[in-house]
PDB file of N, CA and C in Angstrom:
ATOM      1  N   UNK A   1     108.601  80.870  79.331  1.00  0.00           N
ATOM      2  CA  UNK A   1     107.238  80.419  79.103  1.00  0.00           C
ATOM      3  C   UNK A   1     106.261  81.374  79.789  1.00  0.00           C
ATOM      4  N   UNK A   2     104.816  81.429  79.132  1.00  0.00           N
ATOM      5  CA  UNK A   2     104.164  82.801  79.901  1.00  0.00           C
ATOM      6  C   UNK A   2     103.143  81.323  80.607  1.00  0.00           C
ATOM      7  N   UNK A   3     103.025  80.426  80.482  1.00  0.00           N
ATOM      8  CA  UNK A   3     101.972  79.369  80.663  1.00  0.00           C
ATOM      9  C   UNK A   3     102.083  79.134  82.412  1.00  0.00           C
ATOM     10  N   UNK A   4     102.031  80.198  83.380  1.00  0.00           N
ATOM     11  CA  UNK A   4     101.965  79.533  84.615  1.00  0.00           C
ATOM     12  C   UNK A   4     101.257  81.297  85.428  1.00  0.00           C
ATOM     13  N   UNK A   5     101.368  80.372  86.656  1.00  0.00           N
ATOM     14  CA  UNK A   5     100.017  81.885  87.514  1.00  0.00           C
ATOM     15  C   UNK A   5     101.027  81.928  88.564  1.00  0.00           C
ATOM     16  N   UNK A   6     100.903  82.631  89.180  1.00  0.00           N
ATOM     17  CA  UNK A   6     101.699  83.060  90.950  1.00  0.00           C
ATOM     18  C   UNK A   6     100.384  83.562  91.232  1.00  0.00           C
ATOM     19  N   UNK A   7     100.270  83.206  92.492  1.00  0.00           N
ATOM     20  CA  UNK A   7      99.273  84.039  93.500  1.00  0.00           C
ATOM     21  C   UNK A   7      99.532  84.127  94.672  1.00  0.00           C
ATOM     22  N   UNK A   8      99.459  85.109  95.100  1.00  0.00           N
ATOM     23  CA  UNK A   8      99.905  85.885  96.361  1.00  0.00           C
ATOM     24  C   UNK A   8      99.021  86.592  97.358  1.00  0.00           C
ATOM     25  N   UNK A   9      99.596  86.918  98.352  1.00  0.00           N
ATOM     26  CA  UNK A   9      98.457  87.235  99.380  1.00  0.00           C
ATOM     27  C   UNK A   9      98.839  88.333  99.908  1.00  0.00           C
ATOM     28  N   UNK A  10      97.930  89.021 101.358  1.00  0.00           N
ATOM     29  CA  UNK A  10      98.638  89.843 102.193  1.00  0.00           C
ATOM     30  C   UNK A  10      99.622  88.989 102.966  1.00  0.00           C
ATOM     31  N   UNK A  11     100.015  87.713 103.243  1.00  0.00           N
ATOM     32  CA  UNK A  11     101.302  87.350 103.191  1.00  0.00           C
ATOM     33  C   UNK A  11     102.154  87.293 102.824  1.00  0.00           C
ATOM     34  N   UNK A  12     102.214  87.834 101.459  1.00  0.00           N
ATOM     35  CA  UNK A  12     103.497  87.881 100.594  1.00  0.00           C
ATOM     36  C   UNK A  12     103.526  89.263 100.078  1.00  0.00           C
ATOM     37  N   UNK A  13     103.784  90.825 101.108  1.00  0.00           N
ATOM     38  CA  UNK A  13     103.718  91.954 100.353  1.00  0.00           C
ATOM     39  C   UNK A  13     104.770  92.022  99.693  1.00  0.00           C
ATOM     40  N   UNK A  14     104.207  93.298  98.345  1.00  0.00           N
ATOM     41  CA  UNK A  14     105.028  93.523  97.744  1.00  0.00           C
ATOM     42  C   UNK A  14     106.043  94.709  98.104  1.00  0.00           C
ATOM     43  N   UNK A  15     107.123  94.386  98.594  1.00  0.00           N
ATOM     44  CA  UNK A  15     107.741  95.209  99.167  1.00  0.00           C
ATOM     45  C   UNK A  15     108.271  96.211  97.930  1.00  0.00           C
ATOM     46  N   UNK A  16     108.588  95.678  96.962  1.00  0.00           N
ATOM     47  CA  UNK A  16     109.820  96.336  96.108  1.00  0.00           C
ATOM     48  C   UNK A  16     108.595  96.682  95.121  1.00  0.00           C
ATOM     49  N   UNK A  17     107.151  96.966  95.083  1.00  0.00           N
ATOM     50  CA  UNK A  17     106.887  97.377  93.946  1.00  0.00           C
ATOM     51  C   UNK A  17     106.529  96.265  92.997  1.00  0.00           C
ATOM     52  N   UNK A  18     105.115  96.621  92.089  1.00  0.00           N
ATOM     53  CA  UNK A  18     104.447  95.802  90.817  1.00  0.00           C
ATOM     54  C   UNK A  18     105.500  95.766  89.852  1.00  0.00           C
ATOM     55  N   UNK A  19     106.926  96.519  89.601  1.00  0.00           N
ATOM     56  CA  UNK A  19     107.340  96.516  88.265  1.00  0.00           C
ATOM     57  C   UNK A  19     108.438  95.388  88.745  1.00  0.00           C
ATOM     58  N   UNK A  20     108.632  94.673  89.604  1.00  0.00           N
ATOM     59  CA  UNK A  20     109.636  93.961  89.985  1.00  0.00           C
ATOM     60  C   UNK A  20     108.575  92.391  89.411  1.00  0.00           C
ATOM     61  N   UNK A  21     107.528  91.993  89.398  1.00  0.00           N
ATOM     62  CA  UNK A  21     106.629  91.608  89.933  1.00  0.00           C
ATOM     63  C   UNK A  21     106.623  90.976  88.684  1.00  0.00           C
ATOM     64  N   UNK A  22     106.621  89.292  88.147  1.00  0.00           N
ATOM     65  CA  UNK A  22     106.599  88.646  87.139  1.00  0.00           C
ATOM     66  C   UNK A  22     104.897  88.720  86.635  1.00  0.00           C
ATOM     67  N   UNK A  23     105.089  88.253  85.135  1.00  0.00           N
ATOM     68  CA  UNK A  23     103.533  88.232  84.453  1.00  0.00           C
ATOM     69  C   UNK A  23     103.181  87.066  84.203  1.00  0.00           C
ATOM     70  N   UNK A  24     101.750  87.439  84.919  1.00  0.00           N
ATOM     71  CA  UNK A  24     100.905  86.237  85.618  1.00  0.00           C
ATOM     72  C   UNK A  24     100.991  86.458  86.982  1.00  0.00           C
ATOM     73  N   UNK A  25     101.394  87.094  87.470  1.00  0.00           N
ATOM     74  CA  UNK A  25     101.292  87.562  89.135  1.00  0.00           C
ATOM     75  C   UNK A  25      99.698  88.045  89.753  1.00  0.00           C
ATOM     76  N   UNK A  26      99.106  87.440  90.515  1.00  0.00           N
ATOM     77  CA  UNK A  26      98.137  87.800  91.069  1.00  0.00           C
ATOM     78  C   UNK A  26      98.021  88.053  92.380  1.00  0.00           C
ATOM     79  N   UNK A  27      97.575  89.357  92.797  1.00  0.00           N
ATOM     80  CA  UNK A  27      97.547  89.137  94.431  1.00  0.00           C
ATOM     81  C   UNK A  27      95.922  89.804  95.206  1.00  0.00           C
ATOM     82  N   UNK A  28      95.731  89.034  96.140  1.00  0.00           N
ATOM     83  CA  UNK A  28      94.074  89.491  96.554  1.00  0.00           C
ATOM     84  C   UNK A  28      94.924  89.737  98.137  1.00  0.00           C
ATOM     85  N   UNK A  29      93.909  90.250  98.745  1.00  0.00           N
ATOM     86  CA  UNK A  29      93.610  90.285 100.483  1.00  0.00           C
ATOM     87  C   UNK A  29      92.120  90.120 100.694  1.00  0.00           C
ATOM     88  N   UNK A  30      92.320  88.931 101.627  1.00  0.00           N
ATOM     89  CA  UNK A  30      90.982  88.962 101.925  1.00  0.00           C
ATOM     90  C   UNK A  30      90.202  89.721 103.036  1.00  0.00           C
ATOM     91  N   UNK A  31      89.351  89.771 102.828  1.00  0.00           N
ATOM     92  CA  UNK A  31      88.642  90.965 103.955  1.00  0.00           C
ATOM     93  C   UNK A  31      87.143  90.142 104.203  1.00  0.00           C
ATOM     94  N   UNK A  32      86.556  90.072 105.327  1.00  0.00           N
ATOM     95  CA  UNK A  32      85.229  89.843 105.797  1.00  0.00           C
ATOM     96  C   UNK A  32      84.715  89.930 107.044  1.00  0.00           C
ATOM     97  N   UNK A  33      83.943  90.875 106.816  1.00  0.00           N
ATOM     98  CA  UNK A  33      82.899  92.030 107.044  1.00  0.00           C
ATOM     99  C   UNK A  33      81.823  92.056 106.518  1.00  0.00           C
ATOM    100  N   UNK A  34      81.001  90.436 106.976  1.00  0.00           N
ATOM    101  CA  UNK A  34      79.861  89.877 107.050  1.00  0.00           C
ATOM    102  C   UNK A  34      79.010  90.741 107.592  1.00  0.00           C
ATOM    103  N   UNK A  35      77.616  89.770 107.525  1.00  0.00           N
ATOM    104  CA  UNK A  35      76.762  89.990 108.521  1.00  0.00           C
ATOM    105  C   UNK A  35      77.213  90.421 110.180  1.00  0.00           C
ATOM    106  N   UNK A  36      78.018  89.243 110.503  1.00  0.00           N
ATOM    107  CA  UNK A  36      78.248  89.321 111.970  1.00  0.00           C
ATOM    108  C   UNK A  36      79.558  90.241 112.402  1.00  0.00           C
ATOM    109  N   UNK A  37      80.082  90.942 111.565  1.00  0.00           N
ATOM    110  CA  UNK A  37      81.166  91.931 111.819  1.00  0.00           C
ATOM    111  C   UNK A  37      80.622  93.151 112.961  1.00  0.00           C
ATOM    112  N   UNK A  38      79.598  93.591 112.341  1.00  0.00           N
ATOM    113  CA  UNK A  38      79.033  94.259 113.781  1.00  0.00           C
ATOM    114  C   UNK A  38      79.292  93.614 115.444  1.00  0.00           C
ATOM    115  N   UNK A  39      79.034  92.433 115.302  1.00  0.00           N
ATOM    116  CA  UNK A  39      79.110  91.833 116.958  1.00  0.00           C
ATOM    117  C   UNK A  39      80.626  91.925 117.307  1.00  0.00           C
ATOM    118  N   UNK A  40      81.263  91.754 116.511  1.00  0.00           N
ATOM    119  CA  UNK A  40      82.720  91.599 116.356  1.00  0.00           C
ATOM    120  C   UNK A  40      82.818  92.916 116.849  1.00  0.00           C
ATOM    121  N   UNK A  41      82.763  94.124 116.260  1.00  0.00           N
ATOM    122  CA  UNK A  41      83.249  95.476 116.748  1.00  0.00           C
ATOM    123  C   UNK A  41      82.579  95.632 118.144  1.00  0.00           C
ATOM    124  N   UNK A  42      80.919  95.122 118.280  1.00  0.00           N
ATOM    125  CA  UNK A  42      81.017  95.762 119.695  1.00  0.00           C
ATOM    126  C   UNK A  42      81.806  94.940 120.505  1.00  0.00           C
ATOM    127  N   UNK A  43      82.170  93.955 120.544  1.00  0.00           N
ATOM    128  CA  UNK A  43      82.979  92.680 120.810  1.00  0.00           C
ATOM    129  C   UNK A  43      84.626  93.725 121.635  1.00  0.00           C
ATOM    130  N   UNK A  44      84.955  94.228 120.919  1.00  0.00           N
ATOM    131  CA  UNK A  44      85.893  94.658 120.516  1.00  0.00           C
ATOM    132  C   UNK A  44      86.538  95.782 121.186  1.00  0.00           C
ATOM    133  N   UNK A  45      85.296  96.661 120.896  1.00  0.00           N
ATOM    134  CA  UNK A  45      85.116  98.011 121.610  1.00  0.00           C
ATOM    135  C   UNK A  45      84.602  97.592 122.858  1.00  0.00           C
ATOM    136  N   UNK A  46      84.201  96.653 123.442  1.00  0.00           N
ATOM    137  CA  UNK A  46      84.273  96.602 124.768  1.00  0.00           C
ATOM    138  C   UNK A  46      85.716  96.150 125.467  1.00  0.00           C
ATOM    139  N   UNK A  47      86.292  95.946 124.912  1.00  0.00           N
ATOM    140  CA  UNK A  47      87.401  94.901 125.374  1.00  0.00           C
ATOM    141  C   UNK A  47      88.559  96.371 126.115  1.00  0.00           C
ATOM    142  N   UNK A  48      89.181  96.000 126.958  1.00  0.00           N
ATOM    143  CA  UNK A  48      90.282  96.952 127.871  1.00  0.00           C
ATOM    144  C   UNK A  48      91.934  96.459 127.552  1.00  0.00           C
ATOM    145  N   UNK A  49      92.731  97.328 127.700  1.00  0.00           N
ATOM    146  CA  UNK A  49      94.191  96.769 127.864  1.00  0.00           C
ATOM    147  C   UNK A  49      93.963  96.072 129.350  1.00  0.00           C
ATOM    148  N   UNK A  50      93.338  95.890 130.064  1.00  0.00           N
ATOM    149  CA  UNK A  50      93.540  95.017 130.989  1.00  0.00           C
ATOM    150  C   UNK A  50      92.958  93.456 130.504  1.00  0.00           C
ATOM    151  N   UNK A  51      91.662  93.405 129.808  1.00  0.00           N
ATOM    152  CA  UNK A  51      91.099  92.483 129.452  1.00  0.00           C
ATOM    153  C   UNK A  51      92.549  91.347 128.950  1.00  0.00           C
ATOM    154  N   UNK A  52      93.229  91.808 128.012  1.00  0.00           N
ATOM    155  CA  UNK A  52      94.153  91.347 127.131  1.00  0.00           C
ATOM    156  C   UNK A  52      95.353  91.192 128.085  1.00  0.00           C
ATOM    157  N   UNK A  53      96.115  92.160 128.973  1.00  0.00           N
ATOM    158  CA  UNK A  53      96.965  92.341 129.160  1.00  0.00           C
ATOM    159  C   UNK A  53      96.860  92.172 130.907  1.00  0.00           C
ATOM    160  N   UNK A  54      95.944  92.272 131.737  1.00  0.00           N
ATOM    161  CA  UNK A  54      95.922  92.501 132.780  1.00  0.00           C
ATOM    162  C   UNK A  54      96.621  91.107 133.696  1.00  0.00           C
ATOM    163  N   UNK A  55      96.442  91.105 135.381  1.00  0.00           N
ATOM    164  CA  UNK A  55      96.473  90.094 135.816  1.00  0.00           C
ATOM    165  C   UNK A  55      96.081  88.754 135.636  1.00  0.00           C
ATOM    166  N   UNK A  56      94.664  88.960 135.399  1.00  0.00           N
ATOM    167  CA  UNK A  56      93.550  88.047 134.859  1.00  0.00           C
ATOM    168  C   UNK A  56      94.345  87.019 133.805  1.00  0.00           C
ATOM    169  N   UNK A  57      94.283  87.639 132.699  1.00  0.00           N
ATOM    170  CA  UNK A  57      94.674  87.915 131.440  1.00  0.00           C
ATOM    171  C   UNK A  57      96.270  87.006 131.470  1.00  0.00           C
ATOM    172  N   UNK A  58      97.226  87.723 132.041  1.00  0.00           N
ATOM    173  CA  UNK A  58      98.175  86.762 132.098  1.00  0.00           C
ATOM    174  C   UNK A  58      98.088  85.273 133.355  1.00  0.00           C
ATOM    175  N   UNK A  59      97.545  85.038 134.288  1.00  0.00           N
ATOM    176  CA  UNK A  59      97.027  83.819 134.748  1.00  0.00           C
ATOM    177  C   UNK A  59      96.531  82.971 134.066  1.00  0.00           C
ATOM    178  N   UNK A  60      95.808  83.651 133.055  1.00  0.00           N
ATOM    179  CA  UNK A  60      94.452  82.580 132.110  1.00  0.00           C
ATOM    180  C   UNK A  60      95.138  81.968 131.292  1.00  0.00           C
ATOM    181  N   UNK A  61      96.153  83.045 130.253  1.00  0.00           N
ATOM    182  CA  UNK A  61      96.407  82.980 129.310  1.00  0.00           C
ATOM    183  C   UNK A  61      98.224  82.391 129.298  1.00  0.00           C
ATOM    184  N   UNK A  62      98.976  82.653 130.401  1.00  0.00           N
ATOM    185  CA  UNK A  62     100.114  82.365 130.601  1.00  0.00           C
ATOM    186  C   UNK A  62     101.001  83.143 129.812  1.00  0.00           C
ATOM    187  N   UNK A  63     100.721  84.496 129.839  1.00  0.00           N
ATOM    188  CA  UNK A  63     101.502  85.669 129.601  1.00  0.00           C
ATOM    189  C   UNK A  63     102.844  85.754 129.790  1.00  0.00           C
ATOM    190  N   UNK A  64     102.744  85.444 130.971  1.00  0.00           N
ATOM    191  CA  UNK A  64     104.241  85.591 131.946  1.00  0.00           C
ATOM    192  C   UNK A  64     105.413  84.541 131.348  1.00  0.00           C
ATOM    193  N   UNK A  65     104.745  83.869 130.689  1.00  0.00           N
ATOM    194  CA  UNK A  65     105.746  82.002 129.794  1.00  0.00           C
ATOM    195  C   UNK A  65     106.602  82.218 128.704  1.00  0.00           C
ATOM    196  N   UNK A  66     105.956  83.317 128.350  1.00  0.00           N
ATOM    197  CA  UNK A  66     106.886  83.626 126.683  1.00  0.00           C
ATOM    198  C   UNK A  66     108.063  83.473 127.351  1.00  0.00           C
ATOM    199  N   UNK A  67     108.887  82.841 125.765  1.00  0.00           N
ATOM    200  CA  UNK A  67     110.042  83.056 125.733  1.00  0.00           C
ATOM    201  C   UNK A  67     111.165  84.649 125.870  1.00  0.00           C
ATOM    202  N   UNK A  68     110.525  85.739 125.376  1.00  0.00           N
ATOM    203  CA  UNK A  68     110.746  86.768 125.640  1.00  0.00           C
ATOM    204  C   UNK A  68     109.048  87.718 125.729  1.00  0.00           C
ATOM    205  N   UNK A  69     109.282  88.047 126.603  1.00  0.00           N
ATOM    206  CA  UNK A  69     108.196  88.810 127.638  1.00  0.00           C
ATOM    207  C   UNK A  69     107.880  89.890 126.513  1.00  0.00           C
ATOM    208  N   UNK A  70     106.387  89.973 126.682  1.00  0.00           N
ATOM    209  CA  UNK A  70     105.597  90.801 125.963  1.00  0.00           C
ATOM    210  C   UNK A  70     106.666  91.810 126.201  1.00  0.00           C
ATOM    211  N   UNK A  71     107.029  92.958 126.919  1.00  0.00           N
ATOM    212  CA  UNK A  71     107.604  93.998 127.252  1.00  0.00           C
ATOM    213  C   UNK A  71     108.867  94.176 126.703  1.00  0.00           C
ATOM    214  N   UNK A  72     109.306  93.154 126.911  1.00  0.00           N
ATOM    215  CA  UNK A  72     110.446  92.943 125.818  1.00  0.00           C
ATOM    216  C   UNK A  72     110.849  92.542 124.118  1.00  0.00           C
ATOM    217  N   UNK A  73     109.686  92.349 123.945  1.00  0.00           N
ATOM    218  CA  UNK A  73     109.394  92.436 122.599  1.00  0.00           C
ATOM    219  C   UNK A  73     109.008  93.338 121.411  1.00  0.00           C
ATOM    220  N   UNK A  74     109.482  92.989 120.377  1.00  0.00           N
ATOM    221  CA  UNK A  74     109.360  94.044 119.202  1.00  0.00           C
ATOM    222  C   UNK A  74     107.949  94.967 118.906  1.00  0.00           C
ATOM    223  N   UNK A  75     106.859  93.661 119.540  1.00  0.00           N
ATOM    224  CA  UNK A  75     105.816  94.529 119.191  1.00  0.00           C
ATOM    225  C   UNK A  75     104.799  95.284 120.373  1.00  0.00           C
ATOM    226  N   UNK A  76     104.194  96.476 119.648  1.00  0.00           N
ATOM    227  CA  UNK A  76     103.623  97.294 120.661  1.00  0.00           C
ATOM    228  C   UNK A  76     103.207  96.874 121.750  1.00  0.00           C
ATOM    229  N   UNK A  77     103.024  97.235 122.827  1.00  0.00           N
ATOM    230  CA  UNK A  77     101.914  96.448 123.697  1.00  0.00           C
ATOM    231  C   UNK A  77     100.405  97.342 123.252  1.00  0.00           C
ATOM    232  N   UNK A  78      99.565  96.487 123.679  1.00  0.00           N
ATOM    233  CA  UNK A  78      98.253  97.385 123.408  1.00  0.00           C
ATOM    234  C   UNK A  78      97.856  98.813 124.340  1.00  0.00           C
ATOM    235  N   UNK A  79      97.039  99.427 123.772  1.00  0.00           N
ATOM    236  CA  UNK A  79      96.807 100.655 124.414  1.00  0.00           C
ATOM    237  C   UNK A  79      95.374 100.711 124.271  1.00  0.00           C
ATOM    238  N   UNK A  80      94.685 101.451 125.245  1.00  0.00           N
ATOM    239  CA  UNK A  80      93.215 101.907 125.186  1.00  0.00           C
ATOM    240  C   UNK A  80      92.820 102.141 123.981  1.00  0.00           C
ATOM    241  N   UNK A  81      94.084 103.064 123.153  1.00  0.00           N
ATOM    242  CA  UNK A  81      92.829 103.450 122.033  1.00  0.00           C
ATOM    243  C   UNK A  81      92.998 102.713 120.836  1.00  0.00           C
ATOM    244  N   UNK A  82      93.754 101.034 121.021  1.00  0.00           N
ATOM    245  CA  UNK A  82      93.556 100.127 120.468  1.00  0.00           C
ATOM    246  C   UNK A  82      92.194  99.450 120.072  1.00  0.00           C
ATOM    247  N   UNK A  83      91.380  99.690 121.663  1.00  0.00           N
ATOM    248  CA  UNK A  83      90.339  99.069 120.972  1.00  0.00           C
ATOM    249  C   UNK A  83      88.635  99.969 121.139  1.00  0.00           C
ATOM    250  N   UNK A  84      89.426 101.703 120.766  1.00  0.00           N
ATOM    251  CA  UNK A  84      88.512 102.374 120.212  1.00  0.00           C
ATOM    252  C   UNK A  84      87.240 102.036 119.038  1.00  0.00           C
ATOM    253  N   UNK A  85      88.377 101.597 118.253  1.00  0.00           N
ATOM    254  CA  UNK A  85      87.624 101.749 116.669  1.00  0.00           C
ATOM    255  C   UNK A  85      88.452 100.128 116.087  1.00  0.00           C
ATOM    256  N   UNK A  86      87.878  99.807 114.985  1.00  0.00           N
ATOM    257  CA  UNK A  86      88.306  98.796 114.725  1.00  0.00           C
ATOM    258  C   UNK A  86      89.281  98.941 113.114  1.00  0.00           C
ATOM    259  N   UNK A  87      88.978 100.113 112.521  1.00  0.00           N
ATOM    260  CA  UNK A  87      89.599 100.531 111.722  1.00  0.00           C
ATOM    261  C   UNK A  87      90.869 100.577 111.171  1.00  0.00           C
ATOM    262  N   UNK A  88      91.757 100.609 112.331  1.00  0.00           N
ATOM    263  CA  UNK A  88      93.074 100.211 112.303  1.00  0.00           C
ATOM    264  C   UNK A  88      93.701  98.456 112.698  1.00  0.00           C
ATOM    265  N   UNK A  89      92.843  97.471 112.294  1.00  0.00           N
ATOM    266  CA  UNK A  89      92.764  96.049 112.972  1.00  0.00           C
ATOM    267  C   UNK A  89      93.535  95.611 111.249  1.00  0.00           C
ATOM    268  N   UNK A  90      94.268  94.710 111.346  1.00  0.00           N
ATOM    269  CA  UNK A  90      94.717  94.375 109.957  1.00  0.00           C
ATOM    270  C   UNK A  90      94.069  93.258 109.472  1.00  0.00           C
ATOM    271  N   UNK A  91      93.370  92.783 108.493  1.00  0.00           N
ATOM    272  CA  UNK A  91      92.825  92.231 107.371  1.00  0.00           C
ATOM    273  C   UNK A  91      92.749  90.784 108.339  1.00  0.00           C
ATOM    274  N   UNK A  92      93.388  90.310 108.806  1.00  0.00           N
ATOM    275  CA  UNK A  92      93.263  89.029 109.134  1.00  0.00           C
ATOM    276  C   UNK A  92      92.574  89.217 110.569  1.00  0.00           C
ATOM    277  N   UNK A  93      91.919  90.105 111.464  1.00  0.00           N
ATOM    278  CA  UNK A  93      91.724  90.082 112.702  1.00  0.00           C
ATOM    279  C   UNK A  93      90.008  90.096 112.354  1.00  0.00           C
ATOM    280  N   UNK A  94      89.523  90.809 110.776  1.00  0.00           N
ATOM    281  CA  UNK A  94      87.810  90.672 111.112  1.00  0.00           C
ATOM    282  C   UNK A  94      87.635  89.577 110.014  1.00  0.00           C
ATOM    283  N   UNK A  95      89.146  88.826 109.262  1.00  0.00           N
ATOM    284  CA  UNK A  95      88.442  87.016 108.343  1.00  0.00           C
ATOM    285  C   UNK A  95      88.725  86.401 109.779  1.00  0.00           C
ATOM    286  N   UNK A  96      89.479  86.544 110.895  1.00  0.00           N
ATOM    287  CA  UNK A  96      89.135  85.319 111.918  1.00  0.00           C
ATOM    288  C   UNK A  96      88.239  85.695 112.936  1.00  0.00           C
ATOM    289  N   UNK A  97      86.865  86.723 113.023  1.00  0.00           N
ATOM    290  CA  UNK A  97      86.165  86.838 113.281  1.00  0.00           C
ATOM    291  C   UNK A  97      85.748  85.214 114.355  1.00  0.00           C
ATOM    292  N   UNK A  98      85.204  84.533 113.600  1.00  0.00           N
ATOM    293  CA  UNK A  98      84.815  83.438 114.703  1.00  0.00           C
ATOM    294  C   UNK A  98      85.804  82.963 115.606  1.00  0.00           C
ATOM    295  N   UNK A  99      86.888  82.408 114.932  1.00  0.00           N
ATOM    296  CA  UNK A  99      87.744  81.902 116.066  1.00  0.00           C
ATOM    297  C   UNK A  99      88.048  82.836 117.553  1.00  0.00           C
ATOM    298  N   UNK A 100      88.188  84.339 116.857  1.00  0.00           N
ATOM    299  CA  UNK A 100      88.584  85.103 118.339  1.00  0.00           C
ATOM    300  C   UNK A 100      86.942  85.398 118.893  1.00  0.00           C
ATOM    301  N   UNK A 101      86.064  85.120 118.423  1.00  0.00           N
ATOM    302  CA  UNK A 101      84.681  85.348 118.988  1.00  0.00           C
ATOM    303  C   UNK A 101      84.772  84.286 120.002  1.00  0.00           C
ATOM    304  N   UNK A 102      84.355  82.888 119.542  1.00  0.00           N
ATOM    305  CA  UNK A 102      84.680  81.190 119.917  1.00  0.00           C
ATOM    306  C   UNK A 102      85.469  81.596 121.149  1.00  0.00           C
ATOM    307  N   UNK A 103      86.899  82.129 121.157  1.00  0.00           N
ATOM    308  CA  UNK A 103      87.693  82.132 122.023  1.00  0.00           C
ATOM    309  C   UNK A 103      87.414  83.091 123.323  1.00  0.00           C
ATOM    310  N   UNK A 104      86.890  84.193 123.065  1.00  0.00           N
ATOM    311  CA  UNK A 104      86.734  84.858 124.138  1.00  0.00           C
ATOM    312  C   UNK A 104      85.544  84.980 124.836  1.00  0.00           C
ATOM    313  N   UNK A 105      84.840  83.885 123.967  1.00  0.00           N
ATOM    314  CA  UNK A 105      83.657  83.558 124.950  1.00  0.00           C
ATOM    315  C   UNK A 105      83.870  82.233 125.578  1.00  0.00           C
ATOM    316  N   UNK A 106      84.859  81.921 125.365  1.00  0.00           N
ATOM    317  CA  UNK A 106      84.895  80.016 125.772  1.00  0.00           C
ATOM    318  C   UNK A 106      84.854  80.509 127.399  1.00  0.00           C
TER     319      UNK A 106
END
């Protein structure tokens, strides 16, 4: 039957390629980079690997609790020139714009 839709996201990449990819397949990413995306970058570009990562940072935030320790984990730790530019931030870090705004001003 051709009578149905799939829709997909940047949660569901396409790893293997559009020709694998049934018809009626749709896929978006959302992106927003409003008005207030500016505050967000200087937001951003002020921020330090200590801000995130420091003493502070793990007291506040309870860093030290994971089940396996930032350091020991698969993913990078942050670096300074993480929060150079915002350019390299993936699709979902400037649509949750408010919440991490909300949050790091609470």
């Amino acid at each position: 039957s051709t009578s149905y839709q799939i829709v997909g996201s940047e949660a569901l990449p396409l790893a293997n390629g559009p020709q694998y990819l049934l018809l009626g397949y749709i896929w978006f990413s959302p992106v927003s980079r409003g008005d207030l995306f500016a505050q967000f970058e200087t937001l951003w570009q002020n921020l330090t690997v200590d801000d995130v990562m420091g003493a502070s940072a793990v007291a506040d935030y309870g860093l030290d609790k994971f089940k396996v320790s930032l350091q020991d984990g698969d993913a990078a730790l942050p670096t300074s020139a993480d929060f150079e530019s915002t350019d390299a931030l993936e699709l979902e870090v400037p649509f949750l714009f408010d919440a991490v705004y909300s949050f790091v001003f609470a």
